[in-house]
Protein backbone atom coordinates (compact mmCIF):
# COMPACT_ATOMS: atom_id res chain seq x y z
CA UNK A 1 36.69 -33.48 -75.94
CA UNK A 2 33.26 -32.61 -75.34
CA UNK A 3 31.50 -30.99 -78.51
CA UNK A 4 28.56 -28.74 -78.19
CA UNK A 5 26.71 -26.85 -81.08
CA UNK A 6 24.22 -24.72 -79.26
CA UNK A 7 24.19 -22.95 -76.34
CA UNK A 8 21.06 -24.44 -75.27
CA UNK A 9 22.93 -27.87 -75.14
CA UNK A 10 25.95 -26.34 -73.44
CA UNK A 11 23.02 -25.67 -70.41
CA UNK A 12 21.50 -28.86 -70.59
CA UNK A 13 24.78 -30.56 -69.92
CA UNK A 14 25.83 -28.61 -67.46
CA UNK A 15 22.51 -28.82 -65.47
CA UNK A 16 22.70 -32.32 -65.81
CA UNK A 17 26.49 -32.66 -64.58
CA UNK A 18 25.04 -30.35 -61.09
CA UNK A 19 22.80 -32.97 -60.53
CA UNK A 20 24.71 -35.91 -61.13
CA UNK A 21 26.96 -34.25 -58.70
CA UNK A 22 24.41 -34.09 -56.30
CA UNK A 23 23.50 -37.19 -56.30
CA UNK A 24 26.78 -39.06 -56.32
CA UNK A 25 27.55 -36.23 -53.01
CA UNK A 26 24.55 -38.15 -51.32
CA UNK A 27 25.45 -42.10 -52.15
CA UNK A 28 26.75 -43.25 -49.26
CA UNK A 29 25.87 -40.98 -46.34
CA UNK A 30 24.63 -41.91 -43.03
CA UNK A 31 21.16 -41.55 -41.57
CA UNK A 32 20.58 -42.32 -37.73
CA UNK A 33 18.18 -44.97 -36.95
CA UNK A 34 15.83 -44.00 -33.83
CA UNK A 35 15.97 -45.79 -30.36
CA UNK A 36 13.52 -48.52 -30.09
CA UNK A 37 12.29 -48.79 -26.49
CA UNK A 38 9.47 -51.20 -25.78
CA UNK A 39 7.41 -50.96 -22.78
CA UNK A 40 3.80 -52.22 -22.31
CA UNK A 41 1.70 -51.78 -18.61
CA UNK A 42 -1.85 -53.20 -17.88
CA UNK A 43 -3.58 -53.01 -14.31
CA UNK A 44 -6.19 -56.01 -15.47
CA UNK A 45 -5.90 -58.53 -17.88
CA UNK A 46 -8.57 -60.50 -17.44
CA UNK A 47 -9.94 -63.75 -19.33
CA UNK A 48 -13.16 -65.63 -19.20
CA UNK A 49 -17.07 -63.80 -19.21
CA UNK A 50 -16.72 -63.96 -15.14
CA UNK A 51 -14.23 -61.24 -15.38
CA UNK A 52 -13.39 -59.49 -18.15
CA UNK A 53 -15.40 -56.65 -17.53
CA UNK A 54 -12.90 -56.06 -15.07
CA UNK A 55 -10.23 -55.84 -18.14
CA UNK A 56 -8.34 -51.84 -18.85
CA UNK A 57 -6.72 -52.62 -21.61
CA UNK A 58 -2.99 -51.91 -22.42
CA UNK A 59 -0.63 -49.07 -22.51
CA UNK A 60 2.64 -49.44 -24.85
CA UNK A 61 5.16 -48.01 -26.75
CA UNK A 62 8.23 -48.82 -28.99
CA UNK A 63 9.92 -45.37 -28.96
CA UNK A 64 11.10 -42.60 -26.76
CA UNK A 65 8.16 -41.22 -24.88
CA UNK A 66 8.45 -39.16 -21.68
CA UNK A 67 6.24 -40.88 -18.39
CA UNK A 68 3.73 -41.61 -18.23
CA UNK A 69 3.18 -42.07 -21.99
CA UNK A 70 0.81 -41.22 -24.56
CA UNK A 71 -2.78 -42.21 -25.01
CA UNK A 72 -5.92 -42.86 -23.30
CA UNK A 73 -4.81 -45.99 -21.78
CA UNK A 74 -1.86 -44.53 -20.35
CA UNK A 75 -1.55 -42.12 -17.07
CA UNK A 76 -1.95 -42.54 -13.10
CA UNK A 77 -5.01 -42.18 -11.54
CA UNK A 78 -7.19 -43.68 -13.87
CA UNK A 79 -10.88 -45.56 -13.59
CA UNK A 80 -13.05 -47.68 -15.28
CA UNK A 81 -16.98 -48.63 -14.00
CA UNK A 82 -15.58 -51.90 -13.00
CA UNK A 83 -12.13 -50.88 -11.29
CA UNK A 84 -11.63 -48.05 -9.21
CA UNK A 85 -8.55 -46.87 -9.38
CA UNK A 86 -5.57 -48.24 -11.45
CA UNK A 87 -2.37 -46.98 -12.60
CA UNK A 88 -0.65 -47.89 -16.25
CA UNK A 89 2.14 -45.76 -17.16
CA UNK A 90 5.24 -46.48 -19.75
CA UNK A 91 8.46 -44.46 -20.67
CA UNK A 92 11.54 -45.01 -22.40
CA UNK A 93 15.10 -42.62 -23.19
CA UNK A 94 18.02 -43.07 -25.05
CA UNK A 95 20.42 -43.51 -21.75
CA UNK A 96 18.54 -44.54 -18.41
CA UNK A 97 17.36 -41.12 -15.99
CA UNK A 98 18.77 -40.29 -12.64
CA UNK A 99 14.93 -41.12 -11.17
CA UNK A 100 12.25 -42.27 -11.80
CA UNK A 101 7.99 -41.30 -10.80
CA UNK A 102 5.09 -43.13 -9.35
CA UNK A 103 5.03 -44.57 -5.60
CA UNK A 104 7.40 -44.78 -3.08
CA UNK A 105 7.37 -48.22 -3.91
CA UNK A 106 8.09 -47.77 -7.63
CA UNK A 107 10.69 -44.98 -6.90
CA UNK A 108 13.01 -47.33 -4.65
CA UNK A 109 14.09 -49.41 -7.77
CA UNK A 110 17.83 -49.73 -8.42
CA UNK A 111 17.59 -48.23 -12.07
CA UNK A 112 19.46 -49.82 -14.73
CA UNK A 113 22.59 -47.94 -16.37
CA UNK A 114 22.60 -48.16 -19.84
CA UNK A 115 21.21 -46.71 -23.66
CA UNK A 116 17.79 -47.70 -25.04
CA UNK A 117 16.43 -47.73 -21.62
CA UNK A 118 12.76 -48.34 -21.01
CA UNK A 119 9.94 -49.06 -17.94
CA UNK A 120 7.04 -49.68 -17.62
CA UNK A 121 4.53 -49.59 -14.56
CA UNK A 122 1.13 -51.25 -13.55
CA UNK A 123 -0.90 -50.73 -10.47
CA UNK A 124 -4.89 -51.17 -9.38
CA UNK A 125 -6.35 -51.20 -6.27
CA UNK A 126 -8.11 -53.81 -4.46
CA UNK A 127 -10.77 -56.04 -6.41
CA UNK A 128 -13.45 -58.25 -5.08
CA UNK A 129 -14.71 -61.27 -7.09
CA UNK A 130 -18.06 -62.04 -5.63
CA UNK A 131 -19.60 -65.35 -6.54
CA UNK A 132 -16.94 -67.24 -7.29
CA UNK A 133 -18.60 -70.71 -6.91
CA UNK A 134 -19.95 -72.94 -3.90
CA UNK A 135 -17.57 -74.92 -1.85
CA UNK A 136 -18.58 -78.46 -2.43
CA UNK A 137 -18.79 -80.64 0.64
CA UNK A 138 -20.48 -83.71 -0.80
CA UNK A 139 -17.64 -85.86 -1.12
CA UNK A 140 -16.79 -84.79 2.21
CA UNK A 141 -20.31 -86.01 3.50
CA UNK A 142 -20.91 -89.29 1.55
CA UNK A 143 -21.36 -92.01 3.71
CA UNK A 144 -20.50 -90.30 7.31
CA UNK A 145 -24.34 -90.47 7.66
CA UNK A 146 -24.86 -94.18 7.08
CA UNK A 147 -25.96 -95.44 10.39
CA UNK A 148 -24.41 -98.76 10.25
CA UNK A 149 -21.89 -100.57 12.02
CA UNK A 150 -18.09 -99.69 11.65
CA UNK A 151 -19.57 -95.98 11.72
CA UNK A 152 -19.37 -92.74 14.07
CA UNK A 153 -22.99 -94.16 15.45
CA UNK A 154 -21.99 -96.75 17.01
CA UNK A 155 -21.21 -95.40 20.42
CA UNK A 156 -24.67 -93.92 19.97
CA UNK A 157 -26.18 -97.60 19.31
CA UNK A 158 -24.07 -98.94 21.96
CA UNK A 159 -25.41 -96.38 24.52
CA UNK A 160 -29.23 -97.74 23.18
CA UNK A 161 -28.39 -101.17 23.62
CA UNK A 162 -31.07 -102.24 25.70
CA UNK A 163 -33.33 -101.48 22.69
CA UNK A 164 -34.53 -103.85 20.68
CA UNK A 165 -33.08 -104.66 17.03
CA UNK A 166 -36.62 -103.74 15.47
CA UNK A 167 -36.26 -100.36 17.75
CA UNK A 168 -32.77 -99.79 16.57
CA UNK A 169 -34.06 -100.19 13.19
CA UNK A 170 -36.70 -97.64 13.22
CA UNK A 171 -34.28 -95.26 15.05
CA UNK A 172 -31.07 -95.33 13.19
CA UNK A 173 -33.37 -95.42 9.36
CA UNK A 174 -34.84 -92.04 9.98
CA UNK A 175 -31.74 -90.75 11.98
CA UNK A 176 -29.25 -91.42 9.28
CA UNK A 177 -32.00 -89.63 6.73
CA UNK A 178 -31.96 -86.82 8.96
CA UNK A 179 -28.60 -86.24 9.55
CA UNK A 180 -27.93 -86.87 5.97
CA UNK A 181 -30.22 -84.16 5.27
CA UNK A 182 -28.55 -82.11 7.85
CA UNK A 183 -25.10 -82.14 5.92
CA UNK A 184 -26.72 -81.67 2.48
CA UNK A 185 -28.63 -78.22 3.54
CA UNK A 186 -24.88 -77.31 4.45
CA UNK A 187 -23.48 -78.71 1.34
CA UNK A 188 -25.46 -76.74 -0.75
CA UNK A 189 -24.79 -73.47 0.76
CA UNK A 190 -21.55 -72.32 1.01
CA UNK A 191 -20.75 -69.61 -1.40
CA UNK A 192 -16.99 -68.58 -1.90
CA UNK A 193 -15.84 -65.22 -2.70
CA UNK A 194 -12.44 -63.61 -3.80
CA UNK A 195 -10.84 -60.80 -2.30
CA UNK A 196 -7.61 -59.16 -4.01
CA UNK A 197 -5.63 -56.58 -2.02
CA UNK A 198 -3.82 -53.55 -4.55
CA UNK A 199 -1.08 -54.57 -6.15
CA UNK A 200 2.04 -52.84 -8.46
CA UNK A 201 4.68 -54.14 -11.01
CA UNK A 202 7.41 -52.70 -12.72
CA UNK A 203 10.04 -53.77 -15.25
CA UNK A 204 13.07 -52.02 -17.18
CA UNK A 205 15.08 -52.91 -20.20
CA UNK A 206 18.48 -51.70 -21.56
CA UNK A 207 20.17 -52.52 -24.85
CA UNK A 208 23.60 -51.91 -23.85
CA UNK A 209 24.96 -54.24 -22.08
CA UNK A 210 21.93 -56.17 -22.35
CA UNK A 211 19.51 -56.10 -19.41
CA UNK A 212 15.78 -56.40 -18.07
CA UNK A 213 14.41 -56.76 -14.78
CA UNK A 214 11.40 -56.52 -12.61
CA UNK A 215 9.50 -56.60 -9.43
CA UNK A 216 5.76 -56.37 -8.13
CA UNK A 217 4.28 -55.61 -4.49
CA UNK A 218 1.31 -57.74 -3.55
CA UNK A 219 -0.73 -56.58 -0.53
CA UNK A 220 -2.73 -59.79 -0.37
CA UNK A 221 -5.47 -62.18 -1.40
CA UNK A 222 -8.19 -63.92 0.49
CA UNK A 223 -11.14 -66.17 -0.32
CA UNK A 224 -14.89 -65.33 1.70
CA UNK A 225 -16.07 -68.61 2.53
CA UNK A 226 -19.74 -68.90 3.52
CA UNK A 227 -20.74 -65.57 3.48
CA UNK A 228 -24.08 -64.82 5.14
CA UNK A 229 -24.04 -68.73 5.96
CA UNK A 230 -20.70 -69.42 8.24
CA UNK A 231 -20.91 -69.25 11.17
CA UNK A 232 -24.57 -69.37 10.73
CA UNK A 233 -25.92 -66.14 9.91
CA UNK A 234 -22.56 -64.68 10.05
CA UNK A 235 -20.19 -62.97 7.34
CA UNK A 236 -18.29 -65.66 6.24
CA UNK A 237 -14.67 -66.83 7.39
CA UNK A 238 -11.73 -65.02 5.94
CA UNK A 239 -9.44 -67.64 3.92
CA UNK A 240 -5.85 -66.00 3.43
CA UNK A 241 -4.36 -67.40 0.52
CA UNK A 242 -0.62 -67.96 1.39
CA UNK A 243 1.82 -66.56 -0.91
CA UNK A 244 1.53 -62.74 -1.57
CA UNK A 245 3.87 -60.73 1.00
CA UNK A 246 3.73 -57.50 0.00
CA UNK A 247 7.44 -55.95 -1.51
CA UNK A 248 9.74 -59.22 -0.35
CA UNK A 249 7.62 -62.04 -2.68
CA UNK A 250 10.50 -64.00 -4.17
CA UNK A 251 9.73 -64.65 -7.87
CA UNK A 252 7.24 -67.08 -9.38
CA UNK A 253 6.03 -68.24 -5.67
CA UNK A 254 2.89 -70.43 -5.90
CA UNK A 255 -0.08 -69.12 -4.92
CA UNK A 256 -1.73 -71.88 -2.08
CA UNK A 257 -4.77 -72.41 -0.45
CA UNK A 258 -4.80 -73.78 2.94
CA UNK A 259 -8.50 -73.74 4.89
CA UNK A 260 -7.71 -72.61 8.53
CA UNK A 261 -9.24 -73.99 11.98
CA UNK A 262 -11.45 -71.01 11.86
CA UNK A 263 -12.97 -72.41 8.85
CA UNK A 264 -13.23 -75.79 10.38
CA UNK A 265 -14.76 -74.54 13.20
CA UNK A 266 -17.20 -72.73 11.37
CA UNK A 267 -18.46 -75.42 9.62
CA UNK A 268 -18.76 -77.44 12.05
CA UNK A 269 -21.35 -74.72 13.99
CA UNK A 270 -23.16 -75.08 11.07
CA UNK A 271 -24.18 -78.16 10.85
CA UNK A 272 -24.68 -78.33 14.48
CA UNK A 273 -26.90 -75.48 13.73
CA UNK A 274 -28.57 -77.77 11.01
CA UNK A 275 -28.51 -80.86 12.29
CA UNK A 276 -29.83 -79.17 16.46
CA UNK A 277 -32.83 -77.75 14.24
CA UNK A 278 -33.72 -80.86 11.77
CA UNK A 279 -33.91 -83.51 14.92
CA UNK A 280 -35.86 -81.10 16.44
CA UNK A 281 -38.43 -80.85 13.95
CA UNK A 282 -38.37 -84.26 13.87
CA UNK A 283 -39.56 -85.08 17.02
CA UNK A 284 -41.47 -82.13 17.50
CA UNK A 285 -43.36 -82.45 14.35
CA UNK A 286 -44.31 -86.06 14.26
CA UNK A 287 -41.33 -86.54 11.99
CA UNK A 288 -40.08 -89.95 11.62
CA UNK A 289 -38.14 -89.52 15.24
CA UNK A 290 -41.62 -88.83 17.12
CA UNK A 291 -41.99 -92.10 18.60
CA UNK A 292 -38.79 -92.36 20.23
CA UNK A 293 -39.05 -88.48 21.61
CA UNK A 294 -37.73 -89.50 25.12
CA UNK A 295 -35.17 -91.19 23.63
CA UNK A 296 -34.14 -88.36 21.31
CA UNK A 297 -34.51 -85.56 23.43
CA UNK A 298 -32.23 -87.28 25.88
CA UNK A 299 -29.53 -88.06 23.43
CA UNK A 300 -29.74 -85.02 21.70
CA UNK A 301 -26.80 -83.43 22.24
CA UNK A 302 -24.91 -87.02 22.34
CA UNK A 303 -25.53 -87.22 18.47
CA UNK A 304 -24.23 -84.44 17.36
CA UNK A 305 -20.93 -83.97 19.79
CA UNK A 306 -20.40 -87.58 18.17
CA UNK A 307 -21.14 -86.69 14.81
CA UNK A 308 -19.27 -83.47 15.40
CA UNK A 309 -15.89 -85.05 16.39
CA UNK A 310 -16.12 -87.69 13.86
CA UNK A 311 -16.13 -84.74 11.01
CA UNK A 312 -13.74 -82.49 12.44
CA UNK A 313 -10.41 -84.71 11.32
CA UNK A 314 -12.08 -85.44 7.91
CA UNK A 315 -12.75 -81.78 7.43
CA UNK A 316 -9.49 -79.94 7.04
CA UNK A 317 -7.75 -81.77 4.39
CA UNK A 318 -10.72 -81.96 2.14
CA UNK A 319 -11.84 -78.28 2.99
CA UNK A 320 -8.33 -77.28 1.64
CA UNK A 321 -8.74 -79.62 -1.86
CA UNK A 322 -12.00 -78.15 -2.10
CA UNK A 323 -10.62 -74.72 -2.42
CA UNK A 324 -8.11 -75.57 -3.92
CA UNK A 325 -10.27 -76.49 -6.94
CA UNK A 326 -11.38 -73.29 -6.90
CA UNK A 327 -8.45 -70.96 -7.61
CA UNK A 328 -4.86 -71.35 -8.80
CA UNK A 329 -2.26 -68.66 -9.05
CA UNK A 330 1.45 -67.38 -9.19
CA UNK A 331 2.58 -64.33 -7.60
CA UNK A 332 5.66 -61.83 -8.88
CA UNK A 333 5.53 -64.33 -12.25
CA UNK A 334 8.05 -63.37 -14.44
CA UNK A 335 9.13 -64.88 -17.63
CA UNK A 336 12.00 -65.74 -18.40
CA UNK A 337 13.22 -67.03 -15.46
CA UNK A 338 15.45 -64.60 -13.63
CA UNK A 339 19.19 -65.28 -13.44
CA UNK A 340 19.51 -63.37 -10.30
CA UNK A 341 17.48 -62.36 -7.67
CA UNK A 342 17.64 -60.17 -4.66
CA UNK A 343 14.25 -60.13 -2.68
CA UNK A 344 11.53 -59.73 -4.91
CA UNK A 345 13.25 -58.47 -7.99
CA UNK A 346 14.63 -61.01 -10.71
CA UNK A 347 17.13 -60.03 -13.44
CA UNK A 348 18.13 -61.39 -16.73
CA UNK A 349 20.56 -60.87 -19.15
CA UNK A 350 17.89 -61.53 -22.63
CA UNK A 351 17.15 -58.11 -22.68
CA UNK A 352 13.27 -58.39 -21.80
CA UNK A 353 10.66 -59.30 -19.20
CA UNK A 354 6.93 -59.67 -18.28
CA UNK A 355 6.11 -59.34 -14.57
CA UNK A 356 2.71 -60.44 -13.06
CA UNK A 357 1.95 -59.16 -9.57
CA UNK A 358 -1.05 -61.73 -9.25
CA UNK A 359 -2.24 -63.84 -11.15
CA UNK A 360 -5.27 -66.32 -10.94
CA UNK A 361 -7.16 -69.14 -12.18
CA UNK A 362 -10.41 -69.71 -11.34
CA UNK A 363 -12.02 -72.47 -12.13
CA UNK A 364 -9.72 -74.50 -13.87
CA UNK A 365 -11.46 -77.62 -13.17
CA UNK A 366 -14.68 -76.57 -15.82
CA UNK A 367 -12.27 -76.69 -18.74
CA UNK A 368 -11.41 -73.95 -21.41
CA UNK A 369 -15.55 -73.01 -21.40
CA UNK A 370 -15.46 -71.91 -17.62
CA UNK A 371 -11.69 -71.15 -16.69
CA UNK A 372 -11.08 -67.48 -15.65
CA UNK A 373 -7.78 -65.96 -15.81
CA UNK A 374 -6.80 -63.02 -13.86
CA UNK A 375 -3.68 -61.05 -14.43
CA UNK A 376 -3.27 -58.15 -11.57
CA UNK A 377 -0.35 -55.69 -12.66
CA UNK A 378 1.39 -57.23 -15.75
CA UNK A 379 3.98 -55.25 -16.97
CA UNK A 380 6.75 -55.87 -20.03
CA UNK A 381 10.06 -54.08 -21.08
CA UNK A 382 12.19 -55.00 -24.17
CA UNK A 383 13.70 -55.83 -26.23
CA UNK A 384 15.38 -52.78 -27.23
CA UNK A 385 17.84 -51.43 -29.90
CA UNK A 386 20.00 -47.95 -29.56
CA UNK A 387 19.79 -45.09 -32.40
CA UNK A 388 22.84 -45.69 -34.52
CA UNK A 389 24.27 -44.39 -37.69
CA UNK A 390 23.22 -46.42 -40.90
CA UNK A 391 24.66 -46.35 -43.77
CA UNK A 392 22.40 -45.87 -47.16
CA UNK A 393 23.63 -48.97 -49.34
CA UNK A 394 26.06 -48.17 -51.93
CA UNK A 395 25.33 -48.47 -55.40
CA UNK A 396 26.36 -51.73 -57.36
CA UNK A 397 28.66 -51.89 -60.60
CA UNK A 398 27.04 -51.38 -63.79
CA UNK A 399 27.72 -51.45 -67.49
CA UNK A 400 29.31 -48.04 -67.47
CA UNK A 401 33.30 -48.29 -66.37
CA UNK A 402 33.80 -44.29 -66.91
CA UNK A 403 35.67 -44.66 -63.70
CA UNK A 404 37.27 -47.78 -64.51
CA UNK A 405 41.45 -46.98 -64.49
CA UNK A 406 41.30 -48.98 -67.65
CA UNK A 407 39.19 -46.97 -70.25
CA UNK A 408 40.56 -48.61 -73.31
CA UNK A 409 36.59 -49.80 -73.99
CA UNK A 410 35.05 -47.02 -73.20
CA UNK A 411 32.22 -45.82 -75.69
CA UNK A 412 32.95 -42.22 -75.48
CA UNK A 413 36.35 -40.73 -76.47
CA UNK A 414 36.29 -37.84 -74.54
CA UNK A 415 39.98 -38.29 -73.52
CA UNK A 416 40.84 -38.54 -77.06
CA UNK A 417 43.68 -35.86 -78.19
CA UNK A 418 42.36 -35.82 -81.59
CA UNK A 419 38.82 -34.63 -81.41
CA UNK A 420 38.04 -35.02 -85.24
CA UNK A 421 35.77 -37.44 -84.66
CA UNK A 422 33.57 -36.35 -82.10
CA UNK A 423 30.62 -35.43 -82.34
CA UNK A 424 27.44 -33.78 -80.33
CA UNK A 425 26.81 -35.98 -77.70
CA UNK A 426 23.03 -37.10 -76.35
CA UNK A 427 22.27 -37.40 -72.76
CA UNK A 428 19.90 -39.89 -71.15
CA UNK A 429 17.50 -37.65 -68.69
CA UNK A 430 16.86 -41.54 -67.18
CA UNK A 431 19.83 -40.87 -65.16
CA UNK A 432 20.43 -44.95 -65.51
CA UNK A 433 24.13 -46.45 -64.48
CA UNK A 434 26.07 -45.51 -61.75
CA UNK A 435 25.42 -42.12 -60.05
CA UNK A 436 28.72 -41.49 -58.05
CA UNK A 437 30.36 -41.63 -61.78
CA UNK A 438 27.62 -39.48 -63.11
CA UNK A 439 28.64 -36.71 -60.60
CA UNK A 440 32.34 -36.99 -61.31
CA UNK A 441 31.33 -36.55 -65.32
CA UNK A 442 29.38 -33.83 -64.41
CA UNK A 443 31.84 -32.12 -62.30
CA UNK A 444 34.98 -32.52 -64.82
CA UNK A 445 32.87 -31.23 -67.60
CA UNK A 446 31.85 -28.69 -65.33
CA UNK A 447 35.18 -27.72 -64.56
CA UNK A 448 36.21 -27.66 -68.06
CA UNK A 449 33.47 -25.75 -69.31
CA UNK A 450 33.48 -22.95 -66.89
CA UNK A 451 37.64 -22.81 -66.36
CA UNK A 452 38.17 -22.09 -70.49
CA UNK A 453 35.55 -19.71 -71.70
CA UNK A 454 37.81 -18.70 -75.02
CA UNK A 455 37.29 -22.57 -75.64
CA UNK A 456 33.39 -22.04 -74.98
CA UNK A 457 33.14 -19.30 -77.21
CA UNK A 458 35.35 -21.39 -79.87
CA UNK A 459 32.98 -24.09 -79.90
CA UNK A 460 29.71 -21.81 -79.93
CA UNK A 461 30.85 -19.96 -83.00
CA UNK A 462 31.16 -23.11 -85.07
């Protein structure tokens, strides 16, 4: 039996008992845990002081956001004073939509069905490296000018063969130094440019059944070799770089450089441009080739249609290398590896992706100090988690057994049927022990107190 002397302790108690009640109501209720949908999109991500001012920065998000997402980093349309137009937009939704925005492109995407279902989308428009380095031809060169025997002027020495060996001597010295410096005037300018058509990406990620895929559409990409210098004077020859093909560009396809004919060709006007002009000057000018200027004059053209078909097989394979050395790249990469894939778009069953429409290395041969990386539409989706119910965790056993079945150790007697001994009892205001036992307390005493008031009054008039 609960005792009670003052009225002012019959309130406290009772207070007390309404919020243990409370309380112990509350242990053990659910809460719903939020969606986590992870997207992230960014037009340029670029690497190295070459081209990071080229660089947008990223637009993310882990929750449920409504296209194309929040912040100043995220829309369509945007600019920068280095890029003029790209496109970085992210969205995610408890269950996956009926549609989706952006291009036609982006809106023919077979969407994924599922919950926690999230996308995101990268796209910039065309962007033109200039400068990219000088197309190195010396080891090309090196030693195709030695006028010697076993070389490509010997049918030129044969045809001078009723010339004397100290007339052979003074011609082939100062031919082979001309020529030589024919090639190197070449060598020394070709400039090499990069040309990167607009490109888009997209990925999506579901967390029931788990899912992610993605897809990118490359327009192109092309190297400017010898601009304002092949064919002489001229704007350069176009080098496509094989591997982007627009919407069907399987997966993780290399990126290759392969130097046409045209380039070929074009080189090869060159230094008949150079090498026409420098044994020209040399006869003309008193150069080292003035006292044979018959001679010269007459075999002109000879010279350089034989030095001309004697490069032309050595120039192709080397040309390519020599690009080659010059940019790397992968285009659709996407990591992981896809499972399945149907055209351009690879799927996996992990849950999340990262899809690059283009990306490339330039300059990997100068090491960490002068590699550039450039990433063209990168896009990422996943992994993500569906809201569910979570429940708070429930209180652990204490010292206090008031709800034990067995109360034979209990410290209070409140069950007692002789009362004689009790006494007023104290209550902690730490609320300490267990809470959902607190509440029942409260709510028996409660009960008690409230359902026999003669008993109340009894126990006040003491």
């Amino acid at each position: 039996m609960l005792g009670l002397h003052t009225k002012n302790g019959w309130r406290a108690v009772f207070a007390v008992a309404a919020t243990g009640a409370l309380i112990g109501l509350g242990s053990g209720v659910a809460y719903a845990a939020p969606a986590v949908t992870k997207a992230e999109a960014q037009a340029v991500n670029a690497t190295g002081a070459l081209v990071d001012i080229l660089d947008t920065g990223d637009c993310k998000t882990t929750a449920v956001v409504a296209y194309p997402g929040t912040g100043p980093r995220c829309g369509e349309g945007l600019s920068s004073t280095t890029v003029s137009a790209f496109s970085q937009a992210v969205e995610g939704r408890k269950t996956d939509p009926g549609s989706v925005q952006g291009t036609s492109w982006a809106q023919s995407i077979s969407i994924l069905n599922g919950t926690a279902w999230s996308r995101g989308y990268a796209s910039v428009a065309p962007i033109d490296v200039d400068g990219l380095g000088e197309l190195s031809l010396a080891n090309i060169f090196d030693g195709l000018a030695a006028a010697d025997t076993g070389t490509f002027l010997d049918p030129i020495l044969t045809a001078l063969g009723g010339l004397t060996a100290q007339q052979l001597a003074a011609l082939t010295d100062p031919l082979s130094d001309a020529i030589q410096q024919a090639l190197g005037a070449v060598n020394d300018s070709i400039p090499v440019d990069l040309q990167l058509g607009a490109v888009e990406s997209q990925c999506q990620a579901i967390a029931s059944p788990l899912r992610a895929n993605a897809a990118s559409n490359v327009a192109g990409a092309n190297l400017v070799v010898g601009d304002g210098v092949l064919p002489p004077g001229g704007t350069g020859v176009i080098v496509p770089l094989t591997g982007p093909n627009n919407a069907d560009t399987p997966p993780n396809t290399q990126l290759l450089v392969e130097a046409p004919q045209e380039l070929v060709d074009a080189v090869l006007d060159a230094v008949e441009d150079t090498l026409a002009n420098s044994l020209a000057q040399s006869v003309t000018d008193a150069g080292p080739l003035s006292p044979l200027v018959v001679l010269i004059s007459t075999l002109q053209d000879q010279v350089i249609d034989t030095l001309l078909t004697q490069l032309e097989p050595a120039l192709l394979q080397p040309l390519s290398d020599g690009l080659s050395g010059l940019i790397q790249g992968t285009v659709n990469k996407q990591t992981p590896n896809p499972s399945q894939v149907n055209g351009a778009t690879g799927t996996n069953s992990s849950g999340s992706v990262q899809v690059i429409a283009l990306e490339v290395i330039l300059l990997d041969a100068a090491g960490n100090q002068g590699r550039q990386t450039l990433q063209l539409g990168r896009s990422a989706c996943g992994r993500n988690s569906a809201a569910n119910a979570t429940p708070t965790p429930t209180p652990t056993d204490d010292s206090d057994d008031s709800d034990d079945s067995d109360n034979s150790d209990d410290s209070d007697d409140s069950d007692d049927s002789d009362d004689s001994d009790d006494g007023p009892k104290s209550v902690d205001s730490g609320l300490g022990g267990n809470m959902g036992a607190l509440a029942i307390t409260g709510l028996l005493a409660a009960s008690t107190l409230v359902g026999s008031a003669a008993r109340q009054r009894l126990l006040l008039d003491r």
